[in-house]
PDB file of N, CA and C in Angstrom:
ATOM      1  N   UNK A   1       3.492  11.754  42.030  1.00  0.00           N
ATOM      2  CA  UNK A   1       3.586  13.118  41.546  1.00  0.00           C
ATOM      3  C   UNK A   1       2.170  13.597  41.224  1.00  0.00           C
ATOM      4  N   UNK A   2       1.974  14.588  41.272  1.00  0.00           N
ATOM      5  CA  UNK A   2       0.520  15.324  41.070  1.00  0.00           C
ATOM      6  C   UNK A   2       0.441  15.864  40.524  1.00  0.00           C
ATOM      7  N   UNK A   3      -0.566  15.847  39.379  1.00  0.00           N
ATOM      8  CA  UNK A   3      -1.340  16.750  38.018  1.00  0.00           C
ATOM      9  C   UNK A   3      -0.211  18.082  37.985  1.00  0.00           C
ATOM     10  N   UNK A   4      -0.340  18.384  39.256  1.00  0.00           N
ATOM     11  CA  UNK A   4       0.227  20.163  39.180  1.00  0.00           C
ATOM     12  C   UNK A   4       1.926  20.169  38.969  1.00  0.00           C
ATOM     13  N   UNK A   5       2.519  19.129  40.076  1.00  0.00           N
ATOM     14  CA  UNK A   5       3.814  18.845  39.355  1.00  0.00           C
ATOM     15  C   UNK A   5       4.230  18.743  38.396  1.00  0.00           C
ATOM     16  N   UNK A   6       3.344  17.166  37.917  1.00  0.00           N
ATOM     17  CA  UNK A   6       3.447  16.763  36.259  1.00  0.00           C
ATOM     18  C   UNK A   6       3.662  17.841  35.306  1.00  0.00           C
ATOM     19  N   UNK A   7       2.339  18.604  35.195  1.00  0.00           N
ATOM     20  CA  UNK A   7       2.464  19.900  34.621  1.00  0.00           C
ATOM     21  C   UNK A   7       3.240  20.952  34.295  1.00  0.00           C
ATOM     22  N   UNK A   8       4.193  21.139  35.720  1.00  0.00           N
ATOM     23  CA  UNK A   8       5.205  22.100  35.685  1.00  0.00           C
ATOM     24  C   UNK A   8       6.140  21.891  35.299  1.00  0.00           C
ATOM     25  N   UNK A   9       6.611  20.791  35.113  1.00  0.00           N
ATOM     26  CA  UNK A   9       8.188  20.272  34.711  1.00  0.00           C
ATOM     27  C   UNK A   9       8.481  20.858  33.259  1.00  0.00           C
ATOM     28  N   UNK A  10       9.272  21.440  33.276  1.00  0.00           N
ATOM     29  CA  UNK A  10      10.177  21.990  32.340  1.00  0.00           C
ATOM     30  C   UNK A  10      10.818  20.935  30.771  1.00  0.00           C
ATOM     31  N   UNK A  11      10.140  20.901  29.943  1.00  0.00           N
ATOM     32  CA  UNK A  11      11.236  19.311  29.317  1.00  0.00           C
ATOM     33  C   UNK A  11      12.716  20.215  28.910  1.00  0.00           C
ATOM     34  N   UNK A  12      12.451  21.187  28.774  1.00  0.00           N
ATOM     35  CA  UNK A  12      13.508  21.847  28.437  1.00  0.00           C
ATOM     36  C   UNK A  12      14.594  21.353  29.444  1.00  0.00           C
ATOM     37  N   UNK A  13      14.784  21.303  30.500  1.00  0.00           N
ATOM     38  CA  UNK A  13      15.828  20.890  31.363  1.00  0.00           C
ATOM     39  C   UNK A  13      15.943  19.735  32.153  1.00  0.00           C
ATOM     40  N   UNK A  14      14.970  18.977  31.523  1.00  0.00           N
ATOM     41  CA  UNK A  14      15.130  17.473  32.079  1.00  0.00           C
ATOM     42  C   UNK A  14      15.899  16.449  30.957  1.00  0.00           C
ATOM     43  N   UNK A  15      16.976  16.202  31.269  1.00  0.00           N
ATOM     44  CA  UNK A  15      17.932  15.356  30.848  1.00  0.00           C
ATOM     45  C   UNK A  15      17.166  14.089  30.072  1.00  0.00           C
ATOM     46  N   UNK A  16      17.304  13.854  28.818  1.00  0.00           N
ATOM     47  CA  UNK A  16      16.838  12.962  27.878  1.00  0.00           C
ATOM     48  C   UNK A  16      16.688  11.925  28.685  1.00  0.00           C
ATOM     49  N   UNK A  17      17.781  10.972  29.408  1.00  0.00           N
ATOM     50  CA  UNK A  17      17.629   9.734  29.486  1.00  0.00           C
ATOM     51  C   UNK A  17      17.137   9.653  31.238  1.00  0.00           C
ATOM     52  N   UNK A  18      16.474  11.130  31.579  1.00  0.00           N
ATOM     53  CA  UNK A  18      15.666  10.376  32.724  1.00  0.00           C
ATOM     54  C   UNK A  18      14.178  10.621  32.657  1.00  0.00           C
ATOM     55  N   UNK A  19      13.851  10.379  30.986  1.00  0.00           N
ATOM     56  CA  UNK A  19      12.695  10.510  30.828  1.00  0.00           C
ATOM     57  C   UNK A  19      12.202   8.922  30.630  1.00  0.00           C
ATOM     58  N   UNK A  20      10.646   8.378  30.516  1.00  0.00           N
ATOM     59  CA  UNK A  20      10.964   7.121  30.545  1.00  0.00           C
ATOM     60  C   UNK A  20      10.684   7.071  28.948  1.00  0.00           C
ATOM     61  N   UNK A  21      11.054   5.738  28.518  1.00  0.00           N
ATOM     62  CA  UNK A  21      11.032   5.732  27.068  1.00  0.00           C
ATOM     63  C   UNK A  21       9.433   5.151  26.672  1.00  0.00           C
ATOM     64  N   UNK A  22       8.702   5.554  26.553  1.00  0.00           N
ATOM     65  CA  UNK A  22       7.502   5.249  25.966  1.00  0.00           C
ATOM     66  C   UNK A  22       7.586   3.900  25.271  1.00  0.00           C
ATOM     67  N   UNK A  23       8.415   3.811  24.230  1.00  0.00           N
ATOM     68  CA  UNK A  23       8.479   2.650  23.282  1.00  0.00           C
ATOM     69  C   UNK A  23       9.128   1.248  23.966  1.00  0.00           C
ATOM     70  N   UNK A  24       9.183   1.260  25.617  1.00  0.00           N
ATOM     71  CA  UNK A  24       9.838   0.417  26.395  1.00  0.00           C
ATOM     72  C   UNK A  24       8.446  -0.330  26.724  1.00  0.00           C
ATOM     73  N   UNK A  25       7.280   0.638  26.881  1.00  0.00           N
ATOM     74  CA  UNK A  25       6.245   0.150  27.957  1.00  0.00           C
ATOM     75  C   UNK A  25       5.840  -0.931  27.761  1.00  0.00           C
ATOM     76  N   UNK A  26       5.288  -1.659  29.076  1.00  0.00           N
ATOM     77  CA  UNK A  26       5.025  -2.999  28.859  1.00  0.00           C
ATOM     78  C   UNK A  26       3.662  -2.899  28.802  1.00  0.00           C
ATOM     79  N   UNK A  27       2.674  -3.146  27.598  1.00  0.00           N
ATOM     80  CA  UNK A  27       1.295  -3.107  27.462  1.00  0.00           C
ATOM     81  C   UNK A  27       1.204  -4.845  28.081  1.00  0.00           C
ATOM     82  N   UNK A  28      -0.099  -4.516  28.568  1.00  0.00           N
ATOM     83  CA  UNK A  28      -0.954  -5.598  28.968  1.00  0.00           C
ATOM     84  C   UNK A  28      -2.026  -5.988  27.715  1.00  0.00           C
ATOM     85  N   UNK A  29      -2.631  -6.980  27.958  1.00  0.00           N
ATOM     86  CA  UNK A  29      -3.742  -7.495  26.966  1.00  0.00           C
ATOM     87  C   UNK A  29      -4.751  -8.041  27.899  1.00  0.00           C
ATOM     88  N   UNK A  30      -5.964  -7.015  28.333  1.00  0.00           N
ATOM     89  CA  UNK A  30      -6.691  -6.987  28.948  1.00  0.00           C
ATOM     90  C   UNK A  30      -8.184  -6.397  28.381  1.00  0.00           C
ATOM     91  N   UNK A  31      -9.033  -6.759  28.503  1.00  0.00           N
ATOM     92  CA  UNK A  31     -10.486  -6.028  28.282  1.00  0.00           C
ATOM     93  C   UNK A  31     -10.843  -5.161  29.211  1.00  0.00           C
ATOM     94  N   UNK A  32     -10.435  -4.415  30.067  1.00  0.00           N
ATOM     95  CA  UNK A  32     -10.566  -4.099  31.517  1.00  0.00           C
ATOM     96  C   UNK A  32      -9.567  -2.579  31.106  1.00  0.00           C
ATOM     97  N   UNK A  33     -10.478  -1.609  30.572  1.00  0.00           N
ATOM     98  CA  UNK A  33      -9.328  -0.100  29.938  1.00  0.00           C
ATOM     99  C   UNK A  33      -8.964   0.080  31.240  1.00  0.00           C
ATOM    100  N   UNK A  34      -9.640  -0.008  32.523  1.00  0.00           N
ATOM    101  CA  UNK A  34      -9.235   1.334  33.841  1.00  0.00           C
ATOM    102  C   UNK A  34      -7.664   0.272  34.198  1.00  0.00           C
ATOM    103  N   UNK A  35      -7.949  -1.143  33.858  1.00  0.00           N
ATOM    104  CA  UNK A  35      -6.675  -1.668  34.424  1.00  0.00           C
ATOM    105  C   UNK A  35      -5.315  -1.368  33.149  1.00  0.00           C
ATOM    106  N   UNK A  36      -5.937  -1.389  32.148  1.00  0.00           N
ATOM    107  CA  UNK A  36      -4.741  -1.114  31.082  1.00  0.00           C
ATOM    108  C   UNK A  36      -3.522   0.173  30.768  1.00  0.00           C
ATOM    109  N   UNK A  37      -4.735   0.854  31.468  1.00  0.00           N
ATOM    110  CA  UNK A  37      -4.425   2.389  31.713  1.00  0.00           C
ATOM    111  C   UNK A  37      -3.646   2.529  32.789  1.00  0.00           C
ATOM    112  N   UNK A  38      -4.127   2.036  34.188  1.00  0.00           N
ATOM    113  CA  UNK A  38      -3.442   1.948  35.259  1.00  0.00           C
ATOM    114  C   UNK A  38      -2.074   1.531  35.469  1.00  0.00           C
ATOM    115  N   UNK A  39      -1.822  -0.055  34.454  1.00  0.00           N
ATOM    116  CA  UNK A  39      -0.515  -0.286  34.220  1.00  0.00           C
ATOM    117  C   UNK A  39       0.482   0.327  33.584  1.00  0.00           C
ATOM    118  N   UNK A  40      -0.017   1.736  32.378  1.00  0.00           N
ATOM    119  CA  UNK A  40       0.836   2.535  31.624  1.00  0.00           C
ATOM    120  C   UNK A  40       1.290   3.702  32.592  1.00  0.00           C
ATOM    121  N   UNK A  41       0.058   4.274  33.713  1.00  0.00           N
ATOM    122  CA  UNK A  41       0.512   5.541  34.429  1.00  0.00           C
ATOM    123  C   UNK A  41       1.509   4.315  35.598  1.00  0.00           C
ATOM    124  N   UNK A  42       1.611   3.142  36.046  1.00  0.00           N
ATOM    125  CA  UNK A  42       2.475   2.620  37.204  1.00  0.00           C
ATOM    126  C   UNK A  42       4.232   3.137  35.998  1.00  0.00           C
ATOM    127  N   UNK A  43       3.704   3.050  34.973  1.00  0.00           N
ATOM    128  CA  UNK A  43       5.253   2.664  33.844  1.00  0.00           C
ATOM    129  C   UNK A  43       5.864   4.135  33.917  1.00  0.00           C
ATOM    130  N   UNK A  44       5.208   5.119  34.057  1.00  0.00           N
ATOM    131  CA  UNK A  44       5.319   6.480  33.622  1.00  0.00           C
ATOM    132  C   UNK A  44       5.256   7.445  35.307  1.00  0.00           C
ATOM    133  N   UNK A  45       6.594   7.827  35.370  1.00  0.00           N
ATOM    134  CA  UNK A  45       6.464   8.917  36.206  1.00  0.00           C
ATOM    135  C   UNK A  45       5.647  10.276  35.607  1.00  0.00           C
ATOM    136  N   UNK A  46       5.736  10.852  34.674  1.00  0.00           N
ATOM    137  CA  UNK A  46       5.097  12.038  34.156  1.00  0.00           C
ATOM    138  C   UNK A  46       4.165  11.550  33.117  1.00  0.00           C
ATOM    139  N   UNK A  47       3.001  11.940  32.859  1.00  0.00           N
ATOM    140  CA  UNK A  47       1.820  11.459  31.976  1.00  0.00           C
ATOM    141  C   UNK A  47       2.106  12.415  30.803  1.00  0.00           C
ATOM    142  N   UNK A  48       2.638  13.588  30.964  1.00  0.00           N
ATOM    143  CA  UNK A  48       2.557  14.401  30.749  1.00  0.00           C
ATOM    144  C   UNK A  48       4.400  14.375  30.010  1.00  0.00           C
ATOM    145  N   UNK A  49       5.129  14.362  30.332  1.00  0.00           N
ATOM    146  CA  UNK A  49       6.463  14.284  29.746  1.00  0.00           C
ATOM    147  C   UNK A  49       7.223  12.492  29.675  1.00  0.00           C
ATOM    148  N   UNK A  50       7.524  12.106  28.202  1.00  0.00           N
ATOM    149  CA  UNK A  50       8.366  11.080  28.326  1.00  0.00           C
ATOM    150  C   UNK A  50       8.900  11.359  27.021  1.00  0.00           C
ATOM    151  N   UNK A  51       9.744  10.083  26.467  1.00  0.00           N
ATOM    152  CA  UNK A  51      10.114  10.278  25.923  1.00  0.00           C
ATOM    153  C   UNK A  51      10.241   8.988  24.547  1.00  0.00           C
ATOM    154  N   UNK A  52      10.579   9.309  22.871  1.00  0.00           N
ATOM    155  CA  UNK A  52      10.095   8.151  22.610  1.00  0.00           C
ATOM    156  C   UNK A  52      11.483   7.936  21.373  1.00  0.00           C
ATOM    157  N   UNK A  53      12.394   7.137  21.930  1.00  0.00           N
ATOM    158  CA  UNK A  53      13.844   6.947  21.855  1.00  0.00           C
ATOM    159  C   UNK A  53      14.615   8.341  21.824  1.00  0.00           C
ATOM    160  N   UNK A  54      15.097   8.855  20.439  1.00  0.00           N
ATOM    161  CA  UNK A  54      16.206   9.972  21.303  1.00  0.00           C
ATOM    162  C   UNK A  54      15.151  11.182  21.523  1.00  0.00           C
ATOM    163  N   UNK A  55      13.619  11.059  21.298  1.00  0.00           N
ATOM    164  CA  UNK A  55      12.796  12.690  21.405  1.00  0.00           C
ATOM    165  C   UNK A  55      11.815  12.424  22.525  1.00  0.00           C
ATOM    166  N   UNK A  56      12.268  13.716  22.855  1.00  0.00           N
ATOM    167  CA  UNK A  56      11.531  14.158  24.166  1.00  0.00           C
ATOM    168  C   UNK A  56      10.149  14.181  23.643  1.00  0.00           C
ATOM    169  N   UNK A  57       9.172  13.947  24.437  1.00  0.00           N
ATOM    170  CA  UNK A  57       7.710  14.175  24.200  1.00  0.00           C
ATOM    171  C   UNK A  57       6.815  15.151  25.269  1.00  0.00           C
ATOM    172  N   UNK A  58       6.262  16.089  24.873  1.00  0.00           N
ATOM    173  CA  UNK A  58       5.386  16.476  25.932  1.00  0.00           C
ATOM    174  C   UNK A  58       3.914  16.813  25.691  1.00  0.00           C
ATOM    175  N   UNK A  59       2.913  16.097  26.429  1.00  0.00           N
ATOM    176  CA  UNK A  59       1.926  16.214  25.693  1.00  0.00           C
ATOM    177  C   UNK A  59       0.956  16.862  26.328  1.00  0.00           C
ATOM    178  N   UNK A  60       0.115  17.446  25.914  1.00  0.00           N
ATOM    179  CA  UNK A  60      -1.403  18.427  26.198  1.00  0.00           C
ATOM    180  C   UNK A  60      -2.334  18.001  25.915  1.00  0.00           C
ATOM    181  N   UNK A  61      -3.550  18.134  26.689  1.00  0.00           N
ATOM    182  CA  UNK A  61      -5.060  17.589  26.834  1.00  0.00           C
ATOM    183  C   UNK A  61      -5.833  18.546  26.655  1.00  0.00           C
ATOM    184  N   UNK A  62      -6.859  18.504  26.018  1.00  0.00           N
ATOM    185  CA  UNK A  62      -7.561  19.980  26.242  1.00  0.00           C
ATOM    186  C   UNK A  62      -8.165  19.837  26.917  1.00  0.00           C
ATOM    187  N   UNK A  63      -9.193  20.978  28.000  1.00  0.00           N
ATOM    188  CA  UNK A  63      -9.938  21.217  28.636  1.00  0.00           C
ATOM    189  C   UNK A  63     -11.152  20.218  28.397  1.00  0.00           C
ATOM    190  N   UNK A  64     -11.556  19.526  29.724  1.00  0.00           N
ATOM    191  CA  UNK A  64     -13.078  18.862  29.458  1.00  0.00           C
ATOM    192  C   UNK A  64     -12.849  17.674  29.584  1.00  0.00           C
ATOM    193  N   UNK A  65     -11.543  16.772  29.865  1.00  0.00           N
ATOM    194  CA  UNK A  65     -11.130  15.782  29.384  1.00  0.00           C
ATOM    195  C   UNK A  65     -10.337  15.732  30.690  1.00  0.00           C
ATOM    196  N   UNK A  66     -10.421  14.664  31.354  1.00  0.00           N
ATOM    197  CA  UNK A  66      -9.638  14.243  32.692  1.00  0.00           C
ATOM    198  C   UNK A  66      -8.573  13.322  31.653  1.00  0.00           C
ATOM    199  N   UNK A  67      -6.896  13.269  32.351  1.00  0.00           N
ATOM    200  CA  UNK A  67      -6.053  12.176  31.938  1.00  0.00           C
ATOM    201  C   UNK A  67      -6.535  10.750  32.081  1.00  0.00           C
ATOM    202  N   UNK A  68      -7.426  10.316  32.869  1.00  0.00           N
ATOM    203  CA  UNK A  68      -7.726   8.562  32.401  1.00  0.00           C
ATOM    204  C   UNK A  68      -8.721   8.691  31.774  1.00  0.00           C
ATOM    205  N   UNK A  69      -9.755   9.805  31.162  1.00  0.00           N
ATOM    206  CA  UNK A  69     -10.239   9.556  29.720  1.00  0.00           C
ATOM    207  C   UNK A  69      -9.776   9.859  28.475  1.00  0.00           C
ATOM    208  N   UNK A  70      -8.643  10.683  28.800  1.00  0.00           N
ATOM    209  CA  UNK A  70      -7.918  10.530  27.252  1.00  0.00           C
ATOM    210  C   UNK A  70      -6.808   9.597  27.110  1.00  0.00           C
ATOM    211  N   UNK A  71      -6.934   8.551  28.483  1.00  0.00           N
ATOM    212  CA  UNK A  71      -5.489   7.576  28.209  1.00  0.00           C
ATOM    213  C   UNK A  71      -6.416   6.486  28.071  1.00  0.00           C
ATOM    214  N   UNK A  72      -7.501   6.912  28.725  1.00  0.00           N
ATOM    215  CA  UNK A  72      -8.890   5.444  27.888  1.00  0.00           C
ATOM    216  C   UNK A  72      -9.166   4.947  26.338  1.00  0.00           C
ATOM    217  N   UNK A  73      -9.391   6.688  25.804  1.00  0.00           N
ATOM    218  CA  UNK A  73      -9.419   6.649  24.553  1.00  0.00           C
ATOM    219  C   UNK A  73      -8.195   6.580  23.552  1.00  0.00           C
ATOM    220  N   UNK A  74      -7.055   6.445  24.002  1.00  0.00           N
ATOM    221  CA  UNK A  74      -5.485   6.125  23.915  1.00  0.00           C
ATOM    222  C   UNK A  74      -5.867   4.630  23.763  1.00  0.00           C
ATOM    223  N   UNK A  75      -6.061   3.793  24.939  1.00  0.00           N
ATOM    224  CA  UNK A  75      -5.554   2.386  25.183  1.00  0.00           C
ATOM    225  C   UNK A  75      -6.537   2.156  24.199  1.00  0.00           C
ATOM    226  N   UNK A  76      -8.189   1.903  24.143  1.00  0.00           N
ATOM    227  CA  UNK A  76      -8.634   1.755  23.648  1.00  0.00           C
ATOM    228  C   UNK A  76      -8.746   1.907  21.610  1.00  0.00           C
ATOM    229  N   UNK A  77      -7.964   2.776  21.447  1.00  0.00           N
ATOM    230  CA  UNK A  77      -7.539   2.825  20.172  1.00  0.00           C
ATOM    231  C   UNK A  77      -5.897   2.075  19.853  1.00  0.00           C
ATOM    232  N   UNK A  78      -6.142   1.327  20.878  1.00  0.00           N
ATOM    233  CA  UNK A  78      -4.495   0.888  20.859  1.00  0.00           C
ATOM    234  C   UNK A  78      -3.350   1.454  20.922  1.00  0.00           C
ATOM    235  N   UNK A  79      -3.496   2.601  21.324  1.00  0.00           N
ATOM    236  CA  UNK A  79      -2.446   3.432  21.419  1.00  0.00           C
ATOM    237  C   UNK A  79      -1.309   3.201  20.402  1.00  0.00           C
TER     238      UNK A  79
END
């Protein structure tokens, strides 16, 4: 799926349980952020919409900031 997809999806009409559950993900224990990161976006169809048991989540980046440096500074703070 692509940035622009991701983006557009509606959470309003995407059905709770085909979001993925965040609190499922399988973290790795690695020193290596681009691979730690890599394994959370393989877990996650939308970067941008999941969900974290019964609540929907949708989240925003601000400008200036590509998604694998704010999921860098995510993993890296342990998310």
């Amino acid at each position: 799926m692509t940035r622009e997809e991701m983006l557009n999806v509606d959470i309003r009409t995407v059905p709770l349980e085909e979001l993925e559950d965040i609190s499922c993900i399988q973290y790795i224990d690695s020193d290596n952020i681009a691979e730690r990161i890599d394994n959370i976006k393989k877990q996650l169809n939308n970067l941008y919409i999941h969900r974290n048991g019964n609540v929907a989540v949708m989240n925003e980046y601000t400008e200036g900031k590509s998604i694998n440096e704010v999921f860098g500074i995510l993993v890296a703070a342990s998310f």
